[in-house]
Protein backbone atom coordinates (compact mmCIF):
# COMPACT_ATOMS: atom_id res chain seq x y z
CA UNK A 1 20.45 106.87 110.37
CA UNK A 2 21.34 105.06 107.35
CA UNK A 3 24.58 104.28 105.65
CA UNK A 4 23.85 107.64 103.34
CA UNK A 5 23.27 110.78 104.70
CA UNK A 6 20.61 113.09 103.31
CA UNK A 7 19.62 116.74 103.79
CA UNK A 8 17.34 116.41 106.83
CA UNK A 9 19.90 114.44 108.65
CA UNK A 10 22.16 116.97 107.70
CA UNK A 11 20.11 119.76 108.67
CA UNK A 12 19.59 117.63 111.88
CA UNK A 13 23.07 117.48 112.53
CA UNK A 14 24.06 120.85 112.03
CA UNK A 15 21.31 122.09 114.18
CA UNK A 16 22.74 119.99 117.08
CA UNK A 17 26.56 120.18 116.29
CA UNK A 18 26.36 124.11 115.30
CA UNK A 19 23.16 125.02 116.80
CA UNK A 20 22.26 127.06 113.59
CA UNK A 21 18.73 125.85 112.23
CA UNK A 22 18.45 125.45 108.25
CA UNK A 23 15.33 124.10 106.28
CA UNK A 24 17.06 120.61 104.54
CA UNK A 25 15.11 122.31 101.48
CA UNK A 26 17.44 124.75 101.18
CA UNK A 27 20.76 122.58 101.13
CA UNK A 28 19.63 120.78 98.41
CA UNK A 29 19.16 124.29 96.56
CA UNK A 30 21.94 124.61 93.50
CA UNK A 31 24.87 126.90 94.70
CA UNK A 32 24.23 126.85 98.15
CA UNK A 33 26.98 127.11 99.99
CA UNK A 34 27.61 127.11 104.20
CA UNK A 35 28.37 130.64 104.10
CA UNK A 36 24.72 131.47 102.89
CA UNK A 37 23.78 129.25 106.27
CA UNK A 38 26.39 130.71 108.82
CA UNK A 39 27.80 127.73 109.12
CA UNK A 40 31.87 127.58 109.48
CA UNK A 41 34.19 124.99 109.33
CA UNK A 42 34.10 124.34 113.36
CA UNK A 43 30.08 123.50 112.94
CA UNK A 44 31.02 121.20 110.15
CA UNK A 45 33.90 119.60 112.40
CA UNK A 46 31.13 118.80 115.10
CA UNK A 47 28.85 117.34 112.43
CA UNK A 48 31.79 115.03 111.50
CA UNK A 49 32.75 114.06 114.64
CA UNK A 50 29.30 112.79 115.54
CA UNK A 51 29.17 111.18 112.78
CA UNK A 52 32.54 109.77 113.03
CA UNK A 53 30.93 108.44 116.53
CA UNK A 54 27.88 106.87 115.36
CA UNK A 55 29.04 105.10 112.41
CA UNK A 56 32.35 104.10 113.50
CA UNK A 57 34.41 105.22 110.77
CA UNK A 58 36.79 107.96 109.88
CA UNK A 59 34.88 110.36 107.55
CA UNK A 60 37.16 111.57 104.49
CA UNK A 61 39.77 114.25 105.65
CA UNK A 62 38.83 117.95 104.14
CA UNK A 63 34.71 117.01 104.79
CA UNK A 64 35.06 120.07 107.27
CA UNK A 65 36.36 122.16 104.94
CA UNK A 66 33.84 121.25 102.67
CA UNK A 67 32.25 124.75 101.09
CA UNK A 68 28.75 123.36 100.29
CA UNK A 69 26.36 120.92 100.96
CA UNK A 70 26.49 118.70 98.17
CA UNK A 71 30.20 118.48 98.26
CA UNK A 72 29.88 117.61 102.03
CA UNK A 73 27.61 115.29 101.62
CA UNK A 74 29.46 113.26 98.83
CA UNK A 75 32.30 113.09 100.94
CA UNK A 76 30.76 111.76 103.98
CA UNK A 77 28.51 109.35 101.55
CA UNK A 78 32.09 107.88 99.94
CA UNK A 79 33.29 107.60 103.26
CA UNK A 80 30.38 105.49 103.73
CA UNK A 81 30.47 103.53 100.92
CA UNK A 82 34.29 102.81 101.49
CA UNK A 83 33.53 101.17 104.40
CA UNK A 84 30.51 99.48 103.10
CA UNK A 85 32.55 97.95 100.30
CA UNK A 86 35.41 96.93 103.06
């Protein structure tokens, strides 16, 4: 995985964290949201703590609560590039 996450890794995670399968085409669709996906806030906890284990880092507080893709995405991505830049 790289230091940015994209919509198939996202997709991948959520598959494995929530165990609810979503085409990474359709995250990237405008106004999606995770309620369109099933997808609560637990699911999106899992996601972060996997990341949270793989990378090392603590993702941004709230990324759970996150209520679509894109904003989850640029949270964990600042995350990210917070610690790059450290």
């Amino acid at each position: 995985m790289s230091n940015t996450l994209s919509h198939p890794e996202l997709a991948a995670l959520i598959q494995a964290r929530a165990g609810v399968v979503i085409d990474p085409l359709d995250l990237e669709r405008p106004g999606a949201s995770f309620d369109d996906f099933g997808v609560d806030s637990l699911g999106l906890l899992g996601v972060v703590g996997e990341l949270e284990n793989r990378h090392g880092l603590k993702v941004t507080n709230g990324a759970e609560s996150a209520k679509t893709p894109a904003e989850f995405l640029d949270l964990v991505n600042s995350s990210f590039a917070t610690k790059a830049g450290a």
